[in-house]
PDB file of N, CA and C in Angstrom:
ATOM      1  N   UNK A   1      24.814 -29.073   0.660  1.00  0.00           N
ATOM      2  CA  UNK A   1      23.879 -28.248   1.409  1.00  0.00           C
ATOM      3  C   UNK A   1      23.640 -26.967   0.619  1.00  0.00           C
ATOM      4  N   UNK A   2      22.515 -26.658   0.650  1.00  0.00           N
ATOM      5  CA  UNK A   2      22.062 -25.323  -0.248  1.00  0.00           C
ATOM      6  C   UNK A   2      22.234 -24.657   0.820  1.00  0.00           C
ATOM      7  N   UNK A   3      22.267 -22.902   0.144  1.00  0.00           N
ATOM      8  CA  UNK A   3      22.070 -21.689   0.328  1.00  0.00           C
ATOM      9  C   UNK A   3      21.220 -21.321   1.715  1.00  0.00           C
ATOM     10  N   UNK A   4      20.088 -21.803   1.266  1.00  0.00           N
ATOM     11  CA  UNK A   4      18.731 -21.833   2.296  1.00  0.00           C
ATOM     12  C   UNK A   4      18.825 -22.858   3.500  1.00  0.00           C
ATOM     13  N   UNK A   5      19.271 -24.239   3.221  1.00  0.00           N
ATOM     14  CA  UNK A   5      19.657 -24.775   4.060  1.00  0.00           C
ATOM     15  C   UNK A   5      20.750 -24.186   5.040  1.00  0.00           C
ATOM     16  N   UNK A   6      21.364 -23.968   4.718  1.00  0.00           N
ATOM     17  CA  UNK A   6      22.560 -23.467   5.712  1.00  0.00           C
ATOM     18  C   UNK A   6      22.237 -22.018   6.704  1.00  0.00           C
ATOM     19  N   UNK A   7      21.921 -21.424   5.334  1.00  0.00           N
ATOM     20  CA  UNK A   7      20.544 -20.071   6.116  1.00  0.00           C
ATOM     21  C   UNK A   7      19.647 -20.811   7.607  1.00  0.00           C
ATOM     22  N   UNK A   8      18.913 -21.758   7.271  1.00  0.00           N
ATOM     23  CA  UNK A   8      17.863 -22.512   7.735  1.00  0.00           C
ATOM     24  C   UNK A   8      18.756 -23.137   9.024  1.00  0.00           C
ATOM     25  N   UNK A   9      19.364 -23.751   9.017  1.00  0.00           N
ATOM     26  CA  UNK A   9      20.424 -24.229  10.058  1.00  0.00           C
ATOM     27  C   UNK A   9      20.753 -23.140  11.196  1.00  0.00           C
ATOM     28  N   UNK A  10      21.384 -21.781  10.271  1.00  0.00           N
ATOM     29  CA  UNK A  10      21.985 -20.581  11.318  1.00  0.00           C
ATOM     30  C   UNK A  10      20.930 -19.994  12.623  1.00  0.00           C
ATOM     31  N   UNK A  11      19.816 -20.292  11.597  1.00  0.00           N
ATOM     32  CA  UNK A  11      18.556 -19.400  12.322  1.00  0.00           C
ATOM     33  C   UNK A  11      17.836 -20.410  13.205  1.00  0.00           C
ATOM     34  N   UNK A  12      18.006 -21.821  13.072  1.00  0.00           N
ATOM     35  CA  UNK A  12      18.161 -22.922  14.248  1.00  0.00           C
ATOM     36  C   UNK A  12      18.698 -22.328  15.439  1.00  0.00           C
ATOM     37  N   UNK A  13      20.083 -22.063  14.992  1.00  0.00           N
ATOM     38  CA  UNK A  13      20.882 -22.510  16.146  1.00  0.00           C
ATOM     39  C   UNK A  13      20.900 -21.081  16.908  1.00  0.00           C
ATOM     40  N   UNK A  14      20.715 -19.905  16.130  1.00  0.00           N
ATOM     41  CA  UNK A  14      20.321 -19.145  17.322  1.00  0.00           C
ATOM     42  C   UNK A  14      19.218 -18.304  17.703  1.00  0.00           C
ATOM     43  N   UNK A  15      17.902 -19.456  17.086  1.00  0.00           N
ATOM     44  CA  UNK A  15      17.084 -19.653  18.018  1.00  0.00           C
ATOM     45  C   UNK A  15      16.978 -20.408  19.096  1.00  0.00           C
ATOM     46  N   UNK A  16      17.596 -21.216  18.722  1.00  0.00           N
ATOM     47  CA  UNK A  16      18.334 -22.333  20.332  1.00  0.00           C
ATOM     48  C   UNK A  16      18.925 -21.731  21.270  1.00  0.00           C
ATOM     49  N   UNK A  17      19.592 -21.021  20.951  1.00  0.00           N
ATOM     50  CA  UNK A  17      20.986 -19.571  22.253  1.00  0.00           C
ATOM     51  C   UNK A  17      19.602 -19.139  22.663  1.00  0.00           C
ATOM     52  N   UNK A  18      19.056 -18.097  21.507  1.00  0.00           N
ATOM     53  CA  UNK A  18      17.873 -17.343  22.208  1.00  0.00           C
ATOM     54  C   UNK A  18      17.433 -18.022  23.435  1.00  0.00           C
ATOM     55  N   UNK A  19      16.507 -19.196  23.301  1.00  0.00           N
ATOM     56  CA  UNK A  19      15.550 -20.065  23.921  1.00  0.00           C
ATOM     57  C   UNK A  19      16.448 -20.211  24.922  1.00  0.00           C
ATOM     58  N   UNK A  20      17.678 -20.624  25.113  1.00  0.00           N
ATOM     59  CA  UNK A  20      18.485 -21.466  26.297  1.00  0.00           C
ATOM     60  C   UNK A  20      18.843 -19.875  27.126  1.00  0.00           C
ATOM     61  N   UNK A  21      19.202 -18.973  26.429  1.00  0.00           N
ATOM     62  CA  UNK A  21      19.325 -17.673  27.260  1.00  0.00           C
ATOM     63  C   UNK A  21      18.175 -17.350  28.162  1.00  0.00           C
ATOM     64  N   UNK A  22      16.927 -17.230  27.351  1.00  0.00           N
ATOM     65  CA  UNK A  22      16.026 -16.684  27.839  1.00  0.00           C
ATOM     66  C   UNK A  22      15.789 -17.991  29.460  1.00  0.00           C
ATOM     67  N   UNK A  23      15.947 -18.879  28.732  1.00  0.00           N
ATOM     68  CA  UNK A  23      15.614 -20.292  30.156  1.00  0.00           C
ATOM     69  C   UNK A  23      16.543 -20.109  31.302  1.00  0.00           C
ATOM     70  N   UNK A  24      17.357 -19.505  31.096  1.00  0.00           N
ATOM     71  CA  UNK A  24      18.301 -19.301  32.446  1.00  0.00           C
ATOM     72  C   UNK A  24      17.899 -18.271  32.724  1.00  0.00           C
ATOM     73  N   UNK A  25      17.576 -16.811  32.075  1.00  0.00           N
ATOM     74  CA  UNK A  25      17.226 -16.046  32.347  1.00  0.00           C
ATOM     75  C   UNK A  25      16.151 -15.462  33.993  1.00  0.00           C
ATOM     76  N   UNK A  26      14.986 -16.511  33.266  1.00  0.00           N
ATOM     77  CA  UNK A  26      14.082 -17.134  33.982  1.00  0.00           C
ATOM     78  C   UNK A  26      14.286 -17.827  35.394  1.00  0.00           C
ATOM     79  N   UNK A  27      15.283 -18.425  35.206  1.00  0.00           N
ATOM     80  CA  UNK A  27      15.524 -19.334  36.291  1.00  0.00           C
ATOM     81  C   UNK A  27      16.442 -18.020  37.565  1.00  0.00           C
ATOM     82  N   UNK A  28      17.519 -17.263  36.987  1.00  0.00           N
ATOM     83  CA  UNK A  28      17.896 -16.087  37.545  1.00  0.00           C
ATOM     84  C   UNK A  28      16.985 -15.402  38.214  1.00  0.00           C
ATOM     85  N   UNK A  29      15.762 -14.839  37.519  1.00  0.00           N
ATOM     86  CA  UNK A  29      14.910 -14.257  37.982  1.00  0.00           C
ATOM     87  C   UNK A  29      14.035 -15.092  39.322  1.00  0.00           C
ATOM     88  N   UNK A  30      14.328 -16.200  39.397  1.00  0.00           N
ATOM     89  CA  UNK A  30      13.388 -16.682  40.064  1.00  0.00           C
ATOM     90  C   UNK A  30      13.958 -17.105  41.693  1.00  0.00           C
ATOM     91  N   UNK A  31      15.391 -16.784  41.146  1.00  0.00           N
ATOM     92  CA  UNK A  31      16.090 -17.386  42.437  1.00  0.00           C
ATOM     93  C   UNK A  31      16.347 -16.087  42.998  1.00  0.00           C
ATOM     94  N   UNK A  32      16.319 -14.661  42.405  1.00  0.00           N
ATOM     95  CA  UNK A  32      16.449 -13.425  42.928  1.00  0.00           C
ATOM     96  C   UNK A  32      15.232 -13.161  43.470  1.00  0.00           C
ATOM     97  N   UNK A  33      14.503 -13.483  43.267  1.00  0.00           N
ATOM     98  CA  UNK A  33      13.093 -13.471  43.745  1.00  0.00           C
ATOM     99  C   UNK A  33      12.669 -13.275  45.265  1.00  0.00           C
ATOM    100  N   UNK A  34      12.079 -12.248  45.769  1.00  0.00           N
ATOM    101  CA  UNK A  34      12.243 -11.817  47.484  1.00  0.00           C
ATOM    102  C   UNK A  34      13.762 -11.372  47.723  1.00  0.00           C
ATOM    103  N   UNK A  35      14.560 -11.728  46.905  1.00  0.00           N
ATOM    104  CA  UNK A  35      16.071 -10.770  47.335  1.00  0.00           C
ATOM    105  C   UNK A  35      15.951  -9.221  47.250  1.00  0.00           C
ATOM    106  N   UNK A  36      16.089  -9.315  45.788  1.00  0.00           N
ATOM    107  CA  UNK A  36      15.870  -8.051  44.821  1.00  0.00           C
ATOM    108  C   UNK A  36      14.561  -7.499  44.263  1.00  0.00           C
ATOM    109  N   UNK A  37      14.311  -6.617  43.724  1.00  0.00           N
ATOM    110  CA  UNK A  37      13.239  -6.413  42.924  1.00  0.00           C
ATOM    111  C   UNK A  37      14.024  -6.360  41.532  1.00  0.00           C
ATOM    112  N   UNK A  38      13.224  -7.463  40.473  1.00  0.00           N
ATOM    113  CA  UNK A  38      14.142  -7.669  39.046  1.00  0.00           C
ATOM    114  C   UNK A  38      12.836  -7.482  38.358  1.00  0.00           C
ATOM    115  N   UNK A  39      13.916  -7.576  36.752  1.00  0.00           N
ATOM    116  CA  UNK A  39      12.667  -7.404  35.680  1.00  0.00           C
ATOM    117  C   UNK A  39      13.311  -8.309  34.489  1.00  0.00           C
ATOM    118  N   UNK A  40      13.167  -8.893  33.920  1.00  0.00           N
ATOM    119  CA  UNK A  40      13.284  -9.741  32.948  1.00  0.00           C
ATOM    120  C   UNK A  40      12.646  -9.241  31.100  1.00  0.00           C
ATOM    121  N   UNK A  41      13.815  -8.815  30.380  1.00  0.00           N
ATOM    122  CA  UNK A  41      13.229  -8.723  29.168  1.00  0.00           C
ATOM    123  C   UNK A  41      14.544  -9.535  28.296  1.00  0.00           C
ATOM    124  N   UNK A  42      14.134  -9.065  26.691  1.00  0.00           N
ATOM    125  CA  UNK A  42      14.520  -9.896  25.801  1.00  0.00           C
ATOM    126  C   UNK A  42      15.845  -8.546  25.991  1.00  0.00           C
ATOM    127  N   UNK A  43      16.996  -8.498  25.472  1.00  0.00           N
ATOM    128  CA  UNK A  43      18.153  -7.359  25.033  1.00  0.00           C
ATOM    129  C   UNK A  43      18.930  -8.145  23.826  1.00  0.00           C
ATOM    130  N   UNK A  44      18.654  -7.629  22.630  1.00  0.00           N
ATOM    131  CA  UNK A  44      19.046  -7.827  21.120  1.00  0.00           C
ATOM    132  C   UNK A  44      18.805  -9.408  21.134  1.00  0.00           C
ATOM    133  N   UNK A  45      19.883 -10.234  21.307  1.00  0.00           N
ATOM    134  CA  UNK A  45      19.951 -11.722  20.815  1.00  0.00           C
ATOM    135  C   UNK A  45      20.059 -12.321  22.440  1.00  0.00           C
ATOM    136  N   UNK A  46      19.880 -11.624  23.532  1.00  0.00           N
ATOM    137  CA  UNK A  46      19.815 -12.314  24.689  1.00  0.00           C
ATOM    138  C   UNK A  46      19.355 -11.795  25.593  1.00  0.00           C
ATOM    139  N   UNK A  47      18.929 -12.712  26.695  1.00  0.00           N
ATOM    140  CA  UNK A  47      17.706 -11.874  27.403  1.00  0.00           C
ATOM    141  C   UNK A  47      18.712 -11.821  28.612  1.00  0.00           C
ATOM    142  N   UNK A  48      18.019 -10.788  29.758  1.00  0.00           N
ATOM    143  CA  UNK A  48      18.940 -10.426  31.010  1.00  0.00           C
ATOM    144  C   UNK A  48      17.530 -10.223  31.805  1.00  0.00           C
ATOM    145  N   UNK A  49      18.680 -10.205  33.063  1.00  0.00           N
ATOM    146  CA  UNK A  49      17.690  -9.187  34.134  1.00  0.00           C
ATOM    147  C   UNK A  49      18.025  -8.598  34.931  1.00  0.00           C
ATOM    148  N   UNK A  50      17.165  -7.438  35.365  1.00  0.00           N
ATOM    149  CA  UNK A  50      17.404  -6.311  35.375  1.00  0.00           C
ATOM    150  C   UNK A  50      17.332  -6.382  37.391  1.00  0.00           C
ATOM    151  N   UNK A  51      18.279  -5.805  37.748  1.00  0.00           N
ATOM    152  CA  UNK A  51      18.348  -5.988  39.275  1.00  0.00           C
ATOM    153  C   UNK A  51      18.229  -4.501  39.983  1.00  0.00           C
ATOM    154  N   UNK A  52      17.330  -4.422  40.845  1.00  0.00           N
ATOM    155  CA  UNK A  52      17.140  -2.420  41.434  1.00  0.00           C
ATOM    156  C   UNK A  52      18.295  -2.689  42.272  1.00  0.00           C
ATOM    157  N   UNK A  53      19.541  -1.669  42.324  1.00  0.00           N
ATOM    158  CA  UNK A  53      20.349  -1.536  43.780  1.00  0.00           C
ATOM    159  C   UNK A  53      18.841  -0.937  45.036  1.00  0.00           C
ATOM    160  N   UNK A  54      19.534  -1.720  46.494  1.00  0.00           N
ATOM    161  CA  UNK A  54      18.507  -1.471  47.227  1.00  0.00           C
ATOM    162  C   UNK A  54      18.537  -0.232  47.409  1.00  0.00           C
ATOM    163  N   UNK A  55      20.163   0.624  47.413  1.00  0.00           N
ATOM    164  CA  UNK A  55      20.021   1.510  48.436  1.00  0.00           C
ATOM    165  C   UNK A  55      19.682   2.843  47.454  1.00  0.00           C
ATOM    166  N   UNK A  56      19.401   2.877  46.590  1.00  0.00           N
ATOM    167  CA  UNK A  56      18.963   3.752  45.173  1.00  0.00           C
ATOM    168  C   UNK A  56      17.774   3.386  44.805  1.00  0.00           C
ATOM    169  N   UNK A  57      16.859   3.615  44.551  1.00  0.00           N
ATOM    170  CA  UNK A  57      15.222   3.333  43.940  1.00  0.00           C
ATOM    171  C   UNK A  57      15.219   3.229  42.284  1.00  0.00           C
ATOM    172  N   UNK A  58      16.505   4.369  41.831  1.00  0.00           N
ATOM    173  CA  UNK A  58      16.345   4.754  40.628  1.00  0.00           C
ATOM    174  C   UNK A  58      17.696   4.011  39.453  1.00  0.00           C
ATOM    175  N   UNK A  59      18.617   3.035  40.500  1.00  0.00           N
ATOM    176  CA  UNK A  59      19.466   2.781  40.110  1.00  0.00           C
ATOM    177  C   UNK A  59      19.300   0.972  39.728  1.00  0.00           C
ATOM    178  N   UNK A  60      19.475   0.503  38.306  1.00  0.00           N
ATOM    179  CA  UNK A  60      19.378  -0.941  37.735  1.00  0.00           C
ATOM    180  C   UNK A  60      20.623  -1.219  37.615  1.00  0.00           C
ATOM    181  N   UNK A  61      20.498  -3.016  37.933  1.00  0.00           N
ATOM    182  CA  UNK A  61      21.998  -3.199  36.960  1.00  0.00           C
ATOM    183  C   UNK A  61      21.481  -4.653  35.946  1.00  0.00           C
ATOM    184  N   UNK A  62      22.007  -4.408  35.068  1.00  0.00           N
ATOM    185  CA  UNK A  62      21.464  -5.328  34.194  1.00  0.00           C
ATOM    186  C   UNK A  62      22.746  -6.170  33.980  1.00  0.00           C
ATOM    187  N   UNK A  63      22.078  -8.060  34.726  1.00  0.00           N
ATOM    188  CA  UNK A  63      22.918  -9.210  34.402  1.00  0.00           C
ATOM    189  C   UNK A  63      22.247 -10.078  33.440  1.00  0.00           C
ATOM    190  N   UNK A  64      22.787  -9.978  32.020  1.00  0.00           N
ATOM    191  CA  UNK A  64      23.039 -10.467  30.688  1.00  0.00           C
ATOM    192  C   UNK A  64      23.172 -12.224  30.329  1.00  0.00           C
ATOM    193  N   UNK A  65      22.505 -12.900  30.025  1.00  0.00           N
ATOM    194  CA  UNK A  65      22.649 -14.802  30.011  1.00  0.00           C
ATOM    195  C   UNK A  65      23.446 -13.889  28.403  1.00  0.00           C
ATOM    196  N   UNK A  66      24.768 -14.417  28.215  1.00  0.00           N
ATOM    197  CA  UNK A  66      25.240 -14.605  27.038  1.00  0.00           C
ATOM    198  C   UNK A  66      25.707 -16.124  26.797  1.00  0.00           C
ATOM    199  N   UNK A  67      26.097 -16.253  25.368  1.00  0.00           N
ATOM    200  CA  UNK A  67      26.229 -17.707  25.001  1.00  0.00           C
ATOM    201  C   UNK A  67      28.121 -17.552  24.481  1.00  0.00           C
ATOM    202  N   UNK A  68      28.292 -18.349  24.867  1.00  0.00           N
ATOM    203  CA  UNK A  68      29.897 -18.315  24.431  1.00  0.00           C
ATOM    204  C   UNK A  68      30.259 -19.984  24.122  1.00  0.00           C
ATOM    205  N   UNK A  69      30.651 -20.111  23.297  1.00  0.00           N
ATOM    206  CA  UNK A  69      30.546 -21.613  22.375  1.00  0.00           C
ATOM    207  C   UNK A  69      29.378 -22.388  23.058  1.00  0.00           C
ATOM    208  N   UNK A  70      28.763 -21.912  23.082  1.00  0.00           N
ATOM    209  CA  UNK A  70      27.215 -22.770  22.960  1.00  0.00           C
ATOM    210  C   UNK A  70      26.743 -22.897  24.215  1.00  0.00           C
ATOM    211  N   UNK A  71      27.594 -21.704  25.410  1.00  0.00           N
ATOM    212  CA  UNK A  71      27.564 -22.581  26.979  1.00  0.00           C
ATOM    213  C   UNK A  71      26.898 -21.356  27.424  1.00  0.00           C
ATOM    214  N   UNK A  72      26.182 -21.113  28.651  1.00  0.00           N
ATOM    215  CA  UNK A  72      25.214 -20.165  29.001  1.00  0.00           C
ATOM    216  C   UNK A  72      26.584 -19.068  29.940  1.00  0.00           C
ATOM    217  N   UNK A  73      26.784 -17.874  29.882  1.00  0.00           N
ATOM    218  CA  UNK A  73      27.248 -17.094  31.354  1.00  0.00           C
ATOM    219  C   UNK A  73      26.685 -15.966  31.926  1.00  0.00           C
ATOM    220  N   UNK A  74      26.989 -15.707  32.545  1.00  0.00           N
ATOM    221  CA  UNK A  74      26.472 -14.256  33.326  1.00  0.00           C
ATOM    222  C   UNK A  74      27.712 -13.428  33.072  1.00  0.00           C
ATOM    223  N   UNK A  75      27.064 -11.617  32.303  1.00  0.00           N
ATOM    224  CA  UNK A  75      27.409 -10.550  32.561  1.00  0.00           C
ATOM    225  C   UNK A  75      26.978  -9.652  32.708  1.00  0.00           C
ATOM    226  N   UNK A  76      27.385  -8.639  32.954  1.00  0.00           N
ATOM    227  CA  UNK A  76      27.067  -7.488  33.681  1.00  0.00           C
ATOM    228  C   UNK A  76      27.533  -6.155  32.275  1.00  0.00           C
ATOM    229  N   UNK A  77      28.826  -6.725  32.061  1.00  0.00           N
ATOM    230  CA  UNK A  77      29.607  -5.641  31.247  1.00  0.00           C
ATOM    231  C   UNK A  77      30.325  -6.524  30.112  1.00  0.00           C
ATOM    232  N   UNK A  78      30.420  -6.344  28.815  1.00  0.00           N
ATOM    233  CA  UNK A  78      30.806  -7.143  27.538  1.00  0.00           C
ATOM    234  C   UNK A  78      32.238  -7.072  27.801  1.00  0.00           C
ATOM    235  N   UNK A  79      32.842  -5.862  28.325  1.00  0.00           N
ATOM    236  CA  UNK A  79      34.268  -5.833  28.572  1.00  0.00           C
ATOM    237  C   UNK A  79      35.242  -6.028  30.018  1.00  0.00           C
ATOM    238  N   UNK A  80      34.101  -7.011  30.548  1.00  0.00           N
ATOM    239  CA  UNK A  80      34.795  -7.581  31.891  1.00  0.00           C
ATOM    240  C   UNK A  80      34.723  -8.959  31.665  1.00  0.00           C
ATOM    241  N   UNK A  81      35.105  -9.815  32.399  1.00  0.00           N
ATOM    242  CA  UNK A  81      35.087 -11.292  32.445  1.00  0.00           C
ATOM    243  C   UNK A  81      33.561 -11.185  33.190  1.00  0.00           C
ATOM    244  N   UNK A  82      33.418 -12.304  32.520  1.00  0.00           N
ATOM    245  CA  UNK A  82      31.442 -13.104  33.120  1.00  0.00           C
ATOM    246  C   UNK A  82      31.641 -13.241  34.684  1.00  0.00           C
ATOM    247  N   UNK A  83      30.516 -13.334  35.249  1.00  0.00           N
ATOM    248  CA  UNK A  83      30.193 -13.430  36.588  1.00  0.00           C
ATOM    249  C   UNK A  83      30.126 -14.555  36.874  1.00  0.00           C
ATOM    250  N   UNK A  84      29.844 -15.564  36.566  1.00  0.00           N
ATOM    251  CA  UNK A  84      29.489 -16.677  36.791  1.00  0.00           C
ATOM    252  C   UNK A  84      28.794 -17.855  35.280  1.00  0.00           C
ATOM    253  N   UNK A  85      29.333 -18.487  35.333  1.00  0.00           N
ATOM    254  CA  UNK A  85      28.636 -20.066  34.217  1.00  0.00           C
ATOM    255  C   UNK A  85      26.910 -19.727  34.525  1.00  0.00           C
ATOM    256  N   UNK A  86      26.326 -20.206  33.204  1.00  0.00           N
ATOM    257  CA  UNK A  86      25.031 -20.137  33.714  1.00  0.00           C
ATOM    258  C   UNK A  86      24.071 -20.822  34.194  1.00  0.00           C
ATOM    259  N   UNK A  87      24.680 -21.965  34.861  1.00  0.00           N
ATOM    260  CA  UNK A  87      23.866 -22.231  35.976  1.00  0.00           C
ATOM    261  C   UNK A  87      24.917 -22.723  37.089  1.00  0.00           C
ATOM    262  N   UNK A  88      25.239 -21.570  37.723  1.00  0.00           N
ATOM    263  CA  UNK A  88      25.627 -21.317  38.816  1.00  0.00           C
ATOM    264  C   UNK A  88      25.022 -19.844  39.427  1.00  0.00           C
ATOM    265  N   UNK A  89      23.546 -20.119  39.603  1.00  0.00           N
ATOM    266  CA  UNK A  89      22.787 -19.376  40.678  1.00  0.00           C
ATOM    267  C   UNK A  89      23.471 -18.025  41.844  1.00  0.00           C
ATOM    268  N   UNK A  90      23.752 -19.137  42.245  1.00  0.00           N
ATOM    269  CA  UNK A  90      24.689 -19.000  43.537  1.00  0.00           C
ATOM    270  C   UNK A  90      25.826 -17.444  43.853  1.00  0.00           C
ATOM    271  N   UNK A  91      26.776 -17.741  42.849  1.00  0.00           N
ATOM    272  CA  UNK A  91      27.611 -17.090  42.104  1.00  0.00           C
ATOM    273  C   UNK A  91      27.317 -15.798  41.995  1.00  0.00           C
ATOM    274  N   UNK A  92      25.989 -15.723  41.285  1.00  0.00           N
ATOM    275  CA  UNK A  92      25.432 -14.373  40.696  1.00  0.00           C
ATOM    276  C   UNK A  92      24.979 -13.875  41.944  1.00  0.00           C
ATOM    277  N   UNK A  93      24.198 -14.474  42.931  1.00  0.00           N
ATOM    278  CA  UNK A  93      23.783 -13.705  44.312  1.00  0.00           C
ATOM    279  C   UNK A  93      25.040 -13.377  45.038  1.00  0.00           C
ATOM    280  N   UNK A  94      25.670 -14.066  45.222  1.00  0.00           N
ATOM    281  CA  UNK A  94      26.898 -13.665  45.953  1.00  0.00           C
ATOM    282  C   UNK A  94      27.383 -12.214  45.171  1.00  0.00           C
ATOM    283  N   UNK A  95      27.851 -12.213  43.779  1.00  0.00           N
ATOM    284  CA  UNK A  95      28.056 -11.331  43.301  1.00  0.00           C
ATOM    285  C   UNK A  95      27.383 -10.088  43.391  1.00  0.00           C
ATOM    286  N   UNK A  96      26.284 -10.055  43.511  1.00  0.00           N
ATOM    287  CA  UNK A  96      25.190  -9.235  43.766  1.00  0.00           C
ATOM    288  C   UNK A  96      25.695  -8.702  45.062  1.00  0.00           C
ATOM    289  N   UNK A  97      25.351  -9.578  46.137  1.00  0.00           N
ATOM    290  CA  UNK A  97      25.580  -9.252  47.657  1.00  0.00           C
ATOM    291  C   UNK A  97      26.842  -8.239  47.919  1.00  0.00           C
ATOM    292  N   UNK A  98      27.906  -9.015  47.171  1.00  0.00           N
ATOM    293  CA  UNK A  98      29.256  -8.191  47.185  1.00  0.00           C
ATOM    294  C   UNK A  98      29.425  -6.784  46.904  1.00  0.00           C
ATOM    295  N   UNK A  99      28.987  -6.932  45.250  1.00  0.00           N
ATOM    296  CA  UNK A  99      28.780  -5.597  44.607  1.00  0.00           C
ATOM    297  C   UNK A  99      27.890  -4.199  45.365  1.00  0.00           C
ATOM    298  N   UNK A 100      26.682  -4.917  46.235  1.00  0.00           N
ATOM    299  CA  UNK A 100      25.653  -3.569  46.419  1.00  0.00           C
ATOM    300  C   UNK A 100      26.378  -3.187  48.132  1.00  0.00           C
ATOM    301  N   UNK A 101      27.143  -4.256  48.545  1.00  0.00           N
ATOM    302  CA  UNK A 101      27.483  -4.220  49.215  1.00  0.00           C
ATOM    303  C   UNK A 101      29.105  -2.850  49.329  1.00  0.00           C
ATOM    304  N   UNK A 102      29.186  -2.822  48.740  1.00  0.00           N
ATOM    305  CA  UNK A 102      30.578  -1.914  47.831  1.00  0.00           C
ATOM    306  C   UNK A 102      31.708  -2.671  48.510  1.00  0.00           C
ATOM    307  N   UNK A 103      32.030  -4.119  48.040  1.00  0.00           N
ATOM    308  CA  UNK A 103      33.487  -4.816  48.373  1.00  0.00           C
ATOM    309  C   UNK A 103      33.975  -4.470  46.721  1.00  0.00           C
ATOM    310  N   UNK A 104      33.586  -3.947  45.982  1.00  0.00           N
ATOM    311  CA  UNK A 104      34.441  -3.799  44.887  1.00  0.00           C
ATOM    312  C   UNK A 104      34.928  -2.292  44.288  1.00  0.00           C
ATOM    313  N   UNK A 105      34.727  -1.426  45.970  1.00  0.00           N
ATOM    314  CA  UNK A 105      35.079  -0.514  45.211  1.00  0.00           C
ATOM    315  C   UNK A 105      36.743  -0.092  46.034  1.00  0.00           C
TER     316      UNK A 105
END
C-alpha cells in the first residue's frame, strides 16, 4: 500500500464517522423536536446539538454524536462518561428531563 493510499483510506474512514455522526445527529434533533428548542451544527470532526434549558432563554447545552471504535455515543462533556449509545434516543431525553430538571445536582 502506498503513501497516498493509506492517506486515501484515513480520509475514508473519517469521512464515514463524520457522515454517521452527523446521521444520528439528525435523528437526535428530530426526536427532540416539540420537546426542546435545538440547533444542529457541524463541531470540529463531529456534529452535536445544541439544546436551550427551558427555564433560561440564554442558557445551551450542547450533546456531541462522538465515535469511539467506530460506534456512535452521546456527550455532553469529553471528561465525563457518554450519555447514552447512539441510538438510544430515549436515554438522551430522559437525560435531558433529569438534568433540566436538577436531579443531578
Amino acid at each position: 500500500m502506498s503513501l497516498n493510499d493509506a492517506l486515501g483510506a484515513v480520509e475514508a474512514r473519517l469521512a464515514a464517522r463524520r457522515d454517521t455522526s452527523e446521521q444520528y445527529a439528525r435523528k437526535l434533533q428530530e426526536r427532540l423536536d416539540g420537546l426542546y428548542e435545538t440547533k444542529l451544527y457541524e463541531l470540529g470532526e463531529t456534529w452535536a446539538v445544541q439544546v436551550r434549558y427551558p427555564e433560561d432563554r440564554t442558557t445551551w447545552l450542547t450533546i456531541r454524536c462522538v465515535m469511539y471504535d467506530d460506534r456512535p455515543k452521546w456527550e455532553w462533556s469529553r471528561w465525563l462518561r457518554s450519555i447514552a449509545d447512539g441510538d438510544d434516543f430515549e436515554a438522551v431525553v430522559v437525560y435531558l428531563g433529569r438534568l433540566f430538571a436538577g436531579d443531578f445536582t
